[in-house]
PDB file of N, CA and C in Angstrom:
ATOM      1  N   UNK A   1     174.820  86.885 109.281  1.00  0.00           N
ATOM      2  CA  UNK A   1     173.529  87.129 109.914  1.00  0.00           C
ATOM      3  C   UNK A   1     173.402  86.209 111.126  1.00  0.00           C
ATOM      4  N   UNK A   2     173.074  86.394 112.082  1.00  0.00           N
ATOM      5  CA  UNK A   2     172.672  85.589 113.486  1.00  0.00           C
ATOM      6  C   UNK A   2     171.891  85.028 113.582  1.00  0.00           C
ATOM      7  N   UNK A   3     171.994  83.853 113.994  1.00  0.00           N
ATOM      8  CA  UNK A   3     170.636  82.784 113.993  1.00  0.00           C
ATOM      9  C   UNK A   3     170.431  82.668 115.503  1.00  0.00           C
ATOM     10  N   UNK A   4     169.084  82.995 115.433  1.00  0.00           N
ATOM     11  CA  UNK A   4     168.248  82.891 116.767  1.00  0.00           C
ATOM     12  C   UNK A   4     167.247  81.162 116.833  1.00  0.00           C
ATOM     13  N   UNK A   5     167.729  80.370 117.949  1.00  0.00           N
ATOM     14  CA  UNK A   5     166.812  79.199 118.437  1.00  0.00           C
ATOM     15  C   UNK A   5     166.043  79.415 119.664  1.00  0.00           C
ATOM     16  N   UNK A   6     164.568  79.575 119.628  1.00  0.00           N
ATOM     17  CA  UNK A   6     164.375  79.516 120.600  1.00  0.00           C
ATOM     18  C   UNK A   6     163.869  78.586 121.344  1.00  0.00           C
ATOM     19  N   UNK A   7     163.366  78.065 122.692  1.00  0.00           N
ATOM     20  CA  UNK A   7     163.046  77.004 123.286  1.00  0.00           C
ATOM     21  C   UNK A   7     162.078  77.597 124.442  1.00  0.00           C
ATOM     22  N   UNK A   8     161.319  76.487 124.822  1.00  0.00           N
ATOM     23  CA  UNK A   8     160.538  76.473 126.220  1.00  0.00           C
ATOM     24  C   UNK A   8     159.454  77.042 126.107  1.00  0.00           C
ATOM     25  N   UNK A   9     159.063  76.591 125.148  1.00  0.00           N
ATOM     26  CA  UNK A   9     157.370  76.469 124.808  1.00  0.00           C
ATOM     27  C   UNK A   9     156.583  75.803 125.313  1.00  0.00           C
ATOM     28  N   UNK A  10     155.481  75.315 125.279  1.00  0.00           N
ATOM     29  CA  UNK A  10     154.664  74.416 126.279  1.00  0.00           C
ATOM     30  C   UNK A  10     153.201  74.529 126.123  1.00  0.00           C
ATOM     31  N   UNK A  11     152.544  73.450 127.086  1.00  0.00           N
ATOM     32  CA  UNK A  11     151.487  73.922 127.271  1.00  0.00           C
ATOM     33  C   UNK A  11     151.333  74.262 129.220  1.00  0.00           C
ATOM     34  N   UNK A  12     150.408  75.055 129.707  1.00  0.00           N
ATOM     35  CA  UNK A  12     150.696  75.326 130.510  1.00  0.00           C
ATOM     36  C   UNK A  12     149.022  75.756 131.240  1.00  0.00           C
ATOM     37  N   UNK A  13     148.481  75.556 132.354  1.00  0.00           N
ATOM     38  CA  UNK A  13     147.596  76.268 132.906  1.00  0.00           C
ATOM     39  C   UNK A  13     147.079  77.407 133.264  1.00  0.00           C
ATOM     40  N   UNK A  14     146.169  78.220 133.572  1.00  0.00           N
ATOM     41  CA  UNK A  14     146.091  79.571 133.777  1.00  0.00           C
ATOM     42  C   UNK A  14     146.210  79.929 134.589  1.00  0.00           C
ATOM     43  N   UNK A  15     147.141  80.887 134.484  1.00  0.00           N
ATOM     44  CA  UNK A  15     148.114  81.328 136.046  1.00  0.00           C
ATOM     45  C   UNK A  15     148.959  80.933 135.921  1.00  0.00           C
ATOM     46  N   UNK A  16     149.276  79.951 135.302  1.00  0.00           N
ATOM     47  CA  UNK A  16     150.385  79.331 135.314  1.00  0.00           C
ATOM     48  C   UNK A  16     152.047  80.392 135.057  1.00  0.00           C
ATOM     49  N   UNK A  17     153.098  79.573 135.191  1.00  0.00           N
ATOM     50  CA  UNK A  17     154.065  80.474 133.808  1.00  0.00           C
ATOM     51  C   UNK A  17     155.229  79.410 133.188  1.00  0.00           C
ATOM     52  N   UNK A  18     155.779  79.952 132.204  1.00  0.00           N
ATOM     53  CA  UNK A  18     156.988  79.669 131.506  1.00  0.00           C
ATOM     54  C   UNK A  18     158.292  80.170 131.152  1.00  0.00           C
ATOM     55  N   UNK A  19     159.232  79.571 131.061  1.00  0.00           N
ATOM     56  CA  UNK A  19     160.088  80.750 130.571  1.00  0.00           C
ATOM     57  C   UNK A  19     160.913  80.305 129.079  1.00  0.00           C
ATOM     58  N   UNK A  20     160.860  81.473 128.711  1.00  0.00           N
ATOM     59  CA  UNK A  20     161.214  81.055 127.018  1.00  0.00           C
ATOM     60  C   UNK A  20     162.497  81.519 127.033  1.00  0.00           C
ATOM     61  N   UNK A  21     163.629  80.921 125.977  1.00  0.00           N
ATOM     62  CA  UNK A  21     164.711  81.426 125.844  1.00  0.00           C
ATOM     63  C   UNK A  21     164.982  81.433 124.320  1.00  0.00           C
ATOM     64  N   UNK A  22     165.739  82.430 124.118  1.00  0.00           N
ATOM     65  CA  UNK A  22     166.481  82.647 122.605  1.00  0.00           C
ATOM     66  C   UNK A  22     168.186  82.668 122.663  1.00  0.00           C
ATOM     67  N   UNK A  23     168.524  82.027 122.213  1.00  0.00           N
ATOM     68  CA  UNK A  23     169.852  81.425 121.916  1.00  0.00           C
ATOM     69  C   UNK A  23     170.783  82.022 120.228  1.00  0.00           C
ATOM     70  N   UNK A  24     171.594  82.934 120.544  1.00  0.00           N
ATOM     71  CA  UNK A  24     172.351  83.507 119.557  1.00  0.00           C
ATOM     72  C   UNK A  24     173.248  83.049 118.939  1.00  0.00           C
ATOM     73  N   UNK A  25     173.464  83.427 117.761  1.00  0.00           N
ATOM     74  CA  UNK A  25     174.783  82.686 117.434  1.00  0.00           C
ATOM     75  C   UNK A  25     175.859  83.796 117.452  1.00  0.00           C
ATOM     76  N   UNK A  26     175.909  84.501 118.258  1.00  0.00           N
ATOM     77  CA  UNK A  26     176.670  85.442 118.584  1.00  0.00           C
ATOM     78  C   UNK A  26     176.738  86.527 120.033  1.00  0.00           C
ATOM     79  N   UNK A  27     177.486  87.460 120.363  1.00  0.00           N
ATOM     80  CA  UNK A  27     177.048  87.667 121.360  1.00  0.00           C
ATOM     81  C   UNK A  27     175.799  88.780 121.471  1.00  0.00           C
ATOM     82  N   UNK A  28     174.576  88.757 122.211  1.00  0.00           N
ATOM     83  CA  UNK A  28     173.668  89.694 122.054  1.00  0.00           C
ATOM     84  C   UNK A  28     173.996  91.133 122.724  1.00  0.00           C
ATOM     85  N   UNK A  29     175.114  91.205 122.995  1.00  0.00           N
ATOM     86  CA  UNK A  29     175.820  91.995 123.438  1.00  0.00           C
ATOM     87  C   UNK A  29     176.100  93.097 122.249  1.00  0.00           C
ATOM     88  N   UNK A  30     176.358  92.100 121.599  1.00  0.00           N
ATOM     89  CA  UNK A  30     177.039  92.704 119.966  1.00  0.00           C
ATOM     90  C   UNK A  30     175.748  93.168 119.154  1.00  0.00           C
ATOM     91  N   UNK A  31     174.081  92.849 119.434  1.00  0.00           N
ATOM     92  CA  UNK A  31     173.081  92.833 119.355  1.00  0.00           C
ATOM     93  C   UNK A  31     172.303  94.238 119.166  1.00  0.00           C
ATOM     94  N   UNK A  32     172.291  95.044 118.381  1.00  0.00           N
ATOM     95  CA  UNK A  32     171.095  96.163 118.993  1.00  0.00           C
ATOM     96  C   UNK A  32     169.913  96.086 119.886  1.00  0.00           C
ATOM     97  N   UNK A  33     169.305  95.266 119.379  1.00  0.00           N
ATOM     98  CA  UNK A  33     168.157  95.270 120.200  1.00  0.00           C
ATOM     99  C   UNK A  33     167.479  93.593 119.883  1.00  0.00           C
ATOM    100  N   UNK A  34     167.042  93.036 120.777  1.00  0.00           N
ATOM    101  CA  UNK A  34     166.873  91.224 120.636  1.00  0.00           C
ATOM    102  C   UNK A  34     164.992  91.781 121.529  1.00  0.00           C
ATOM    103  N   UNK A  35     164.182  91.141 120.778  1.00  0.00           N
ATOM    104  CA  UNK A  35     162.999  90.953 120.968  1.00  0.00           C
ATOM    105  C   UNK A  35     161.964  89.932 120.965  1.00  0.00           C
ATOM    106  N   UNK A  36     161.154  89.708 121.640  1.00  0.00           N
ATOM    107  CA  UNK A  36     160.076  88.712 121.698  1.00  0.00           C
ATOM    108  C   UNK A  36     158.890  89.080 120.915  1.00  0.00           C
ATOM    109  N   UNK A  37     158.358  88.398 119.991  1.00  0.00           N
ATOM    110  CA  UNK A  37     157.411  88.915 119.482  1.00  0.00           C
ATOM    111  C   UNK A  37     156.118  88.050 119.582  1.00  0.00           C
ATOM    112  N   UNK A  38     154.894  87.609 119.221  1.00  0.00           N
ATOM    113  CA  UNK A  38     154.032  86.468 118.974  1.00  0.00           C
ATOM    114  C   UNK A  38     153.041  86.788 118.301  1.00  0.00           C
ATOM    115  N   UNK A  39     152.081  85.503 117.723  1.00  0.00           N
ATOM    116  CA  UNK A  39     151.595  85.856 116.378  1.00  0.00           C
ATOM    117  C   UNK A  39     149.948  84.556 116.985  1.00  0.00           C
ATOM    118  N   UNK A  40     149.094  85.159 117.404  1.00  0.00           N
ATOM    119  CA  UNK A  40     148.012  83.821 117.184  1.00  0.00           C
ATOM    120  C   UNK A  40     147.433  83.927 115.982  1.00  0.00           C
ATOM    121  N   UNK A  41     146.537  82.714 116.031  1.00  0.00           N
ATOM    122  CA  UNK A  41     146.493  82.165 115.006  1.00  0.00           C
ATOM    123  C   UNK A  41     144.784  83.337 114.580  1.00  0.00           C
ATOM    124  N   UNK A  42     145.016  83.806 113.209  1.00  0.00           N
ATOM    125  CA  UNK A  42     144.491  84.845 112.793  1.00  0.00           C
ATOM    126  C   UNK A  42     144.598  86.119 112.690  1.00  0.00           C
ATOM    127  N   UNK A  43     146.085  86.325 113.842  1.00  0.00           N
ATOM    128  CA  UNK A  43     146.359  87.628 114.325  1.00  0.00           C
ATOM    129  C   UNK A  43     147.680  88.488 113.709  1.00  0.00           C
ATOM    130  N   UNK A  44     147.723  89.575 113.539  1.00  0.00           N
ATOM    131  CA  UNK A  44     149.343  89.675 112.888  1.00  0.00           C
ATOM    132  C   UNK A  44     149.876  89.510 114.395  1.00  0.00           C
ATOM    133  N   UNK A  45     151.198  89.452 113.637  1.00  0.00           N
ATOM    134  CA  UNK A  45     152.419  89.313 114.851  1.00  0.00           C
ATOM    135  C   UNK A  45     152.406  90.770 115.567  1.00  0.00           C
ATOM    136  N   UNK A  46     152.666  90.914 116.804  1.00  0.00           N
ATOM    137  CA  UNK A  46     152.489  91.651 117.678  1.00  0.00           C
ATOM    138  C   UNK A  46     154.130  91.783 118.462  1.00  0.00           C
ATOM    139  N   UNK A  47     154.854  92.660 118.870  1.00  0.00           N
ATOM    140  CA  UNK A  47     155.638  93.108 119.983  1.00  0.00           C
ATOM    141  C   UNK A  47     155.235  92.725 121.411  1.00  0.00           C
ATOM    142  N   UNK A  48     156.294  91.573 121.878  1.00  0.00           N
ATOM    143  CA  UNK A  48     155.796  91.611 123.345  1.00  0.00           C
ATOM    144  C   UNK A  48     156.327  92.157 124.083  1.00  0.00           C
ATOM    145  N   UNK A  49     157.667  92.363 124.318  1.00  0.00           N
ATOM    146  CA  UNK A  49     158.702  92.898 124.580  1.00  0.00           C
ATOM    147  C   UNK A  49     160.343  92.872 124.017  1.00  0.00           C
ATOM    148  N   UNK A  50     161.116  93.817 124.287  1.00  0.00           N
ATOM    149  CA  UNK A  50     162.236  93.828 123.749  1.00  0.00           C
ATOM    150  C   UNK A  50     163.198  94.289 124.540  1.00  0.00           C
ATOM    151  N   UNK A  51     164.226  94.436 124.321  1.00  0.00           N
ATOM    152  CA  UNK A  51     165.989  95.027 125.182  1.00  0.00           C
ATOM    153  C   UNK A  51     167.077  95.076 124.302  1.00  0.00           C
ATOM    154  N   UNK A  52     167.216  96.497 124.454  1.00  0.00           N
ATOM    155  CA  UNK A  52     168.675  96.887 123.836  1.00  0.00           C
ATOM    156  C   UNK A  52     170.171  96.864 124.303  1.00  0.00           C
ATOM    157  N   UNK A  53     170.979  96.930 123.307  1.00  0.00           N
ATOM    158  CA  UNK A  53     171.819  96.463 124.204  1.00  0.00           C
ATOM    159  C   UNK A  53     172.571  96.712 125.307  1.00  0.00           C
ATOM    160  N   UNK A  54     171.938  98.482 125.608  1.00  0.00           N
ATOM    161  CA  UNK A  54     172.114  99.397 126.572  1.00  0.00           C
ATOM    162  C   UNK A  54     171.332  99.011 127.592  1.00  0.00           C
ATOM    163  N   UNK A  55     170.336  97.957 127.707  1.00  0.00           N
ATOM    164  CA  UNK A  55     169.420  97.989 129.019  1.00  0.00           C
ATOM    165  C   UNK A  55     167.944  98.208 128.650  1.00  0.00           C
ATOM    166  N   UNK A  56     167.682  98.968 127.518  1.00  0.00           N
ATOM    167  CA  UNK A  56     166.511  99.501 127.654  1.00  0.00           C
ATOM    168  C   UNK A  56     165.367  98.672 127.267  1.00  0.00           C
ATOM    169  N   UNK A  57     164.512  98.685 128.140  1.00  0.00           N
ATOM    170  CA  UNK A  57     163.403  97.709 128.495  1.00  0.00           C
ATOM    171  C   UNK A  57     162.054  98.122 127.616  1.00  0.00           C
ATOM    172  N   UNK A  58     161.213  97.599 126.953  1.00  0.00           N
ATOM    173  CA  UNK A  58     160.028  97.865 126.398  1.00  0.00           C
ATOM    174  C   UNK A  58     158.949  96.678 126.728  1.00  0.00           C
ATOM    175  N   UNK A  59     157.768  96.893 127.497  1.00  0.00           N
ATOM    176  CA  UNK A  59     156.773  96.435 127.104  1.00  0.00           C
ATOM    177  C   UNK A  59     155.735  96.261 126.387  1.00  0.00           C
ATOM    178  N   UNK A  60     154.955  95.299 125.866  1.00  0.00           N
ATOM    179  CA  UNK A  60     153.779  95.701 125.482  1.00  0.00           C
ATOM    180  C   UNK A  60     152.742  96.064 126.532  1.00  0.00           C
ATOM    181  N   UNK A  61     151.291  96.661 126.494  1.00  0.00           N
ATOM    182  CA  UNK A  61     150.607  96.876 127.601  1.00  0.00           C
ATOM    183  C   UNK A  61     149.956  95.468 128.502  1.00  0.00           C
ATOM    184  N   UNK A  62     149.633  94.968 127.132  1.00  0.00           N
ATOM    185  CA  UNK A  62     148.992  93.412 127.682  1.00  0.00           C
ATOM    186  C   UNK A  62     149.404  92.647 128.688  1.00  0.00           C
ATOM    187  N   UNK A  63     151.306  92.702 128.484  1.00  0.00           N
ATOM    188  CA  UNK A  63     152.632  91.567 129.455  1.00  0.00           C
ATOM    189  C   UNK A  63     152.527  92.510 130.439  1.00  0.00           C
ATOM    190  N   UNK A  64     152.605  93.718 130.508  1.00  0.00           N
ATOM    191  CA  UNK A  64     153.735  94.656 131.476  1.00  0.00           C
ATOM    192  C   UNK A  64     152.840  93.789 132.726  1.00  0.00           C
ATOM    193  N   UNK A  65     154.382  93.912 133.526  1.00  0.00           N
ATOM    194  CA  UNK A  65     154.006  93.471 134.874  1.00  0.00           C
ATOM    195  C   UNK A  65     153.450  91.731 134.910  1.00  0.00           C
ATOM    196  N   UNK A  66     153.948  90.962 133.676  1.00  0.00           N
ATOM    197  CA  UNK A  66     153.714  89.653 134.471  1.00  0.00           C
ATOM    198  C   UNK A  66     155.178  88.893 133.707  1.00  0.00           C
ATOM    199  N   UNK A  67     155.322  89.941 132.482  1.00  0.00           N
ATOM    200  CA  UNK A  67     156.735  89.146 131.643  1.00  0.00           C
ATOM    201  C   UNK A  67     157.358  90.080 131.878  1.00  0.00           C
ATOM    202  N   UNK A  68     158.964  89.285 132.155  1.00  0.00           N
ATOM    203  CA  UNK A  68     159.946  90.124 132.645  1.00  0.00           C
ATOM    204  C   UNK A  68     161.175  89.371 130.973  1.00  0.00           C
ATOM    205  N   UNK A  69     161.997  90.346 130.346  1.00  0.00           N
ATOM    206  CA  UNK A  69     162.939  90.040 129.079  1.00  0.00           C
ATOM    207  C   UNK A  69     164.170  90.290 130.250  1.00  0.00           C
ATOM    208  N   UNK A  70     164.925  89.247 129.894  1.00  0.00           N
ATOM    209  CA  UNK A  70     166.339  89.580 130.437  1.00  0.00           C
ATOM    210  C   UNK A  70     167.156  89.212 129.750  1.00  0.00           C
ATOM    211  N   UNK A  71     168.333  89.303 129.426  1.00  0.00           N
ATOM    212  CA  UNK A  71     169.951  88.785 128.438  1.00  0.00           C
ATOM    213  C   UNK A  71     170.701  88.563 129.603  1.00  0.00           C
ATOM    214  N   UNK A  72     171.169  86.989 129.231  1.00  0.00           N
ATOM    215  CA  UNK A  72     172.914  86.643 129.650  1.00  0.00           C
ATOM    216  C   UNK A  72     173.773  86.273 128.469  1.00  0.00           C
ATOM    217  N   UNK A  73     174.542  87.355 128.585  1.00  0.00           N
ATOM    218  CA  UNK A  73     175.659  87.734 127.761  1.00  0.00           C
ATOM    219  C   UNK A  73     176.592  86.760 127.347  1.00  0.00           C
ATOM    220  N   UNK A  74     176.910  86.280 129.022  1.00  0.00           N
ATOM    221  CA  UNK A  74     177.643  84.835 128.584  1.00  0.00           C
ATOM    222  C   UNK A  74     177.334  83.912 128.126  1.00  0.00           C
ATOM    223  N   UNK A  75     175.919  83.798 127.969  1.00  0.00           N
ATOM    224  CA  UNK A  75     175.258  82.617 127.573  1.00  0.00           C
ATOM    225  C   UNK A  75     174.667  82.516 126.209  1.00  0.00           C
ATOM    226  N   UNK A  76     174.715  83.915 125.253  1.00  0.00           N
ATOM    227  CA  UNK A  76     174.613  84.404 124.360  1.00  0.00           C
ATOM    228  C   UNK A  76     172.654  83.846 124.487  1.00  0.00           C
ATOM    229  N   UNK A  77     172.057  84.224 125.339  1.00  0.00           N
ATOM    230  CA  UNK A  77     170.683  83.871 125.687  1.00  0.00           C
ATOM    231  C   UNK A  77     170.119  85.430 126.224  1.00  0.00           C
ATOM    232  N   UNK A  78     168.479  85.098 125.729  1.00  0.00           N
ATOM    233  CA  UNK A  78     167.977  86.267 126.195  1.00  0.00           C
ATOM    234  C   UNK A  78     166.686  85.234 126.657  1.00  0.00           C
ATOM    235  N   UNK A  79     165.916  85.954 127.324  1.00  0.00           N
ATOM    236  CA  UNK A  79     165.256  85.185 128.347  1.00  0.00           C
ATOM    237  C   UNK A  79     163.299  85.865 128.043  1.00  0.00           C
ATOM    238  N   UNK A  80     162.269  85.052 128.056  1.00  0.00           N
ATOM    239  CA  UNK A  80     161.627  85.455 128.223  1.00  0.00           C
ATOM    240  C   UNK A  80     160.580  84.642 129.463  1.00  0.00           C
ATOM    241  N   UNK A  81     160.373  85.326 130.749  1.00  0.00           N
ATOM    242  CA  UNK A  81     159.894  84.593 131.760  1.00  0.00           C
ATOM    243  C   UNK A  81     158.505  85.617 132.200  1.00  0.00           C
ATOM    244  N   UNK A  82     157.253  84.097 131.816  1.00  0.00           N
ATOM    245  CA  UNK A  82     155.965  85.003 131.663  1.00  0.00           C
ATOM    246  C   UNK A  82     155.490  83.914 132.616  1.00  0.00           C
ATOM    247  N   UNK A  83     154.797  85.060 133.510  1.00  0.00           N
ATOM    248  CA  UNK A  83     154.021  84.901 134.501  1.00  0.00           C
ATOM    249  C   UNK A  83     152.650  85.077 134.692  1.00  0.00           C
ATOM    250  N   UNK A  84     151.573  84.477 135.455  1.00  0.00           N
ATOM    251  CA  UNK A  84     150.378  84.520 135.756  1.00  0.00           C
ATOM    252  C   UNK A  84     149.729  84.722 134.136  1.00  0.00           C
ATOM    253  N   UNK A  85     149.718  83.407 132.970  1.00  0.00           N
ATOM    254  CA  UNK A  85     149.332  83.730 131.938  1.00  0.00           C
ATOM    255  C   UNK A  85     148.215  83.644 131.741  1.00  0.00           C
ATOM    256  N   UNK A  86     147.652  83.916 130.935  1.00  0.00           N
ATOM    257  CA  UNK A  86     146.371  84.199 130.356  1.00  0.00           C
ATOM    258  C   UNK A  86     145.917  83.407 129.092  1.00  0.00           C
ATOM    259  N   UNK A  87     144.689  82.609 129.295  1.00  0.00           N
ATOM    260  CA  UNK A  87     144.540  82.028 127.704  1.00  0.00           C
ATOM    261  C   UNK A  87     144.640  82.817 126.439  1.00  0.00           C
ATOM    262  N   UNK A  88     144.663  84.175 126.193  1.00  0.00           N
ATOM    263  CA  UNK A  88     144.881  84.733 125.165  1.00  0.00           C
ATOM    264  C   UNK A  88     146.245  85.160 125.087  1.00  0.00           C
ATOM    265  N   UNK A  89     146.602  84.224 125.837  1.00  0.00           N
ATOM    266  CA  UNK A  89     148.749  84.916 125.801  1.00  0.00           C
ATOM    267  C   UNK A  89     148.974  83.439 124.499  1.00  0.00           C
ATOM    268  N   UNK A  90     147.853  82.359 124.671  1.00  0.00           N
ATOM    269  CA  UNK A  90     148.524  81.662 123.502  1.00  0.00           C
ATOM    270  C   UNK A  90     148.804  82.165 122.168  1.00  0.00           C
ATOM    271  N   UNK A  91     149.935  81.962 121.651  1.00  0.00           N
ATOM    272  CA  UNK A  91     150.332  82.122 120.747  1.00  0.00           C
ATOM    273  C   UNK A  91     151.843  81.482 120.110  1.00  0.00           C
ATOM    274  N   UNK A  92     152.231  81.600 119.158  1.00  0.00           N
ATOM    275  CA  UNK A  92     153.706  80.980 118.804  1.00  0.00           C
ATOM    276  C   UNK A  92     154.331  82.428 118.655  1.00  0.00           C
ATOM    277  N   UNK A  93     155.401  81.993 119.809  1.00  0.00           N
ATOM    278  CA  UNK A  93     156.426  82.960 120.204  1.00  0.00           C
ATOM    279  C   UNK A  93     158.197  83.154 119.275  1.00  0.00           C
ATOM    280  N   UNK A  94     158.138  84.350 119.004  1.00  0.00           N
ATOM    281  CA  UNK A  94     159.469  84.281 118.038  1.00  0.00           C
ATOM    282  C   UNK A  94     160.410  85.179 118.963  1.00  0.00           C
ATOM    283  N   UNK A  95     161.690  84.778 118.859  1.00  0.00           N
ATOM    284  CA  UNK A  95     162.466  85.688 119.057  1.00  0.00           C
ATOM    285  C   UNK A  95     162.856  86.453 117.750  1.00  0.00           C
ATOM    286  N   UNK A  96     163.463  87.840 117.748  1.00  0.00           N
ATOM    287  CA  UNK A  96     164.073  88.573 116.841  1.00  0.00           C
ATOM    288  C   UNK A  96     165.524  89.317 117.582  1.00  0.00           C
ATOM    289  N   UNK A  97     166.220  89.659 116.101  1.00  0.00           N
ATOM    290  CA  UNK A  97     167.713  89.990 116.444  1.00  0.00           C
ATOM    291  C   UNK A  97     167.484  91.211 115.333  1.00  0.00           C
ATOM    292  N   UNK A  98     167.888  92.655 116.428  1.00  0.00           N
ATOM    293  CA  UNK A  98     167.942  93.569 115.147  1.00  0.00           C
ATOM    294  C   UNK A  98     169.004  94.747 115.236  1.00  0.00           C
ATOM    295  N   UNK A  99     169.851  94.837 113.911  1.00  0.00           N
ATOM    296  CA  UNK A  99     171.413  95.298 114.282  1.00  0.00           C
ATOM    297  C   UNK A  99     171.044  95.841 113.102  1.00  0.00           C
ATOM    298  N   UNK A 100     171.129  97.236 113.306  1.00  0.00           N
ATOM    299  CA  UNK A 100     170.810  98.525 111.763  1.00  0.00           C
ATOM    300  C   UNK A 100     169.934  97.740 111.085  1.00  0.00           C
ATOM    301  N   UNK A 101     170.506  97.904 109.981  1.00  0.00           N
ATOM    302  CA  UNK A 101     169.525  97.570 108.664  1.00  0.00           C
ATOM    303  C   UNK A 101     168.927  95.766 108.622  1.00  0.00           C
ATOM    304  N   UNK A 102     170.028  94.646 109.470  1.00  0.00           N
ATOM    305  CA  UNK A 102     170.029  93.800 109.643  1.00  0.00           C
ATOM    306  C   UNK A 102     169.101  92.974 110.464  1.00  0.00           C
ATOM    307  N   UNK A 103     168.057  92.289 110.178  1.00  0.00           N
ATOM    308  CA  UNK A 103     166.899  91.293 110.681  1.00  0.00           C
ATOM    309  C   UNK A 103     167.021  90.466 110.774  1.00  0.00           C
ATOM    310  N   UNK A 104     167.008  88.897 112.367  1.00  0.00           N
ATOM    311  CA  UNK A 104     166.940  88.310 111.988  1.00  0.00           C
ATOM    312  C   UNK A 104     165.908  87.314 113.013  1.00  0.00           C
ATOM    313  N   UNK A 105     165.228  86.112 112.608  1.00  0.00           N
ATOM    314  CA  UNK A 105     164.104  85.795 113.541  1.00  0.00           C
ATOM    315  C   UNK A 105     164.313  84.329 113.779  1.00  0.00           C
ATOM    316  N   UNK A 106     164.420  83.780 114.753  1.00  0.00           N
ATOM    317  CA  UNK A 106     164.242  82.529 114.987  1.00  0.00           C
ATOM    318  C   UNK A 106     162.639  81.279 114.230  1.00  0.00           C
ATOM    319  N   UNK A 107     162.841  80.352 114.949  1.00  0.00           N
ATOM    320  CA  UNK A 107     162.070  79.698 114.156  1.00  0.00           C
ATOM    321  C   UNK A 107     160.364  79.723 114.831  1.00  0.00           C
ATOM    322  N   UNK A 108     160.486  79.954 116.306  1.00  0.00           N
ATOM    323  CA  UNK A 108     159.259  80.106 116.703  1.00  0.00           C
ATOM    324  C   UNK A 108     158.869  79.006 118.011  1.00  0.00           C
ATOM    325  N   UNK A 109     158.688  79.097 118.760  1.00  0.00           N
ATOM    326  CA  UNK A 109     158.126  78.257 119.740  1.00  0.00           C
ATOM    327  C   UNK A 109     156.511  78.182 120.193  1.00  0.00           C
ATOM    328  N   UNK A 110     155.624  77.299 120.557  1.00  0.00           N
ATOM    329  CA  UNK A 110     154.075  77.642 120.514  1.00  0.00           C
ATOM    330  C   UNK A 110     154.272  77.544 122.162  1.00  0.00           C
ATOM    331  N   UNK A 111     153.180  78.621 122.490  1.00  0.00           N
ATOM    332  CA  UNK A 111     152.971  78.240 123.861  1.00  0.00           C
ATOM    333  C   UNK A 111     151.809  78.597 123.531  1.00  0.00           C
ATOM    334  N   UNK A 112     150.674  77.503 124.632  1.00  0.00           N
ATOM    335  CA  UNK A 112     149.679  77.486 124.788  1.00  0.00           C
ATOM    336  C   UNK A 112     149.310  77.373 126.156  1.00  0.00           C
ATOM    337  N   UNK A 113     148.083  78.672 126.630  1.00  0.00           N
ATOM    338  CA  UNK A 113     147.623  78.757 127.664  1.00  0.00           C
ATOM    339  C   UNK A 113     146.282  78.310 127.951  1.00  0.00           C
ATOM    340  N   UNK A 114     145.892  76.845 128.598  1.00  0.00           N
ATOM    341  CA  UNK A 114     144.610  75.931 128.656  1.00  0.00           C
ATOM    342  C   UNK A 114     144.349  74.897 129.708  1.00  0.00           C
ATOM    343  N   UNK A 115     143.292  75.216 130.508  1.00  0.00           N
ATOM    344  CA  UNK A 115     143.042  74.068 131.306  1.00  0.00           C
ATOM    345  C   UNK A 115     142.400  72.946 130.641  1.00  0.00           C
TER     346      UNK A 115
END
């Protein structure tokens, strides 16, 4: 099973941005589909975006157009770089790894959006 770490959490201003990364223990290449998900506090976990390993791009409505998901292959990293945020973008951010029947989720990073 693949273990996902992710990093580059923070706290950050409004408007501000960050960029989060998830780190594989394999190549995400080899990956079906590697996703960002986040969860505030009271809220179920939500889809922020995702990428397969063909390219294919998904937003949620909330991000589209300020978070962009990207993968480097060589780096066995997938990327999440969010822009012009919003105090209700806080939340603790997970990456996920999902190959058929196979799930697997990192540990979680918090980002918080606050002047």
């Amino acid at each position: 099973q693949v273990q996902l770490v992710e990093t580059g959490g923070g706290l950050v201003q409004p408007g501000g941005s960050l960029r989060l990364s998830c780190t594989a223990s394999k190549s995400i290449f080899s990956i079906g589909v590697m996703a960002w998900y986040r969860q505030a506090p009271g809220n179920e976990r939500e889809l922020v975006a995702s990428i397969t390993r063909r390219g294919i791009i998904n937003y949620a409505a909330s991000v589209k157009d300020r978070f962009t998901i990207s993968g480097d292959n060589a780096k066995n990293t997938v990327y999440l770089q969010m822009n012009s945020l919003k105090p209700e973008d806080t939340a603790v951010y997970y990456c996920r790894g999902v190959d058929g029947p196979r799930s697997s989720w990192g540990q979680g990073t918090q980002v918080t959006v606050s002047s």
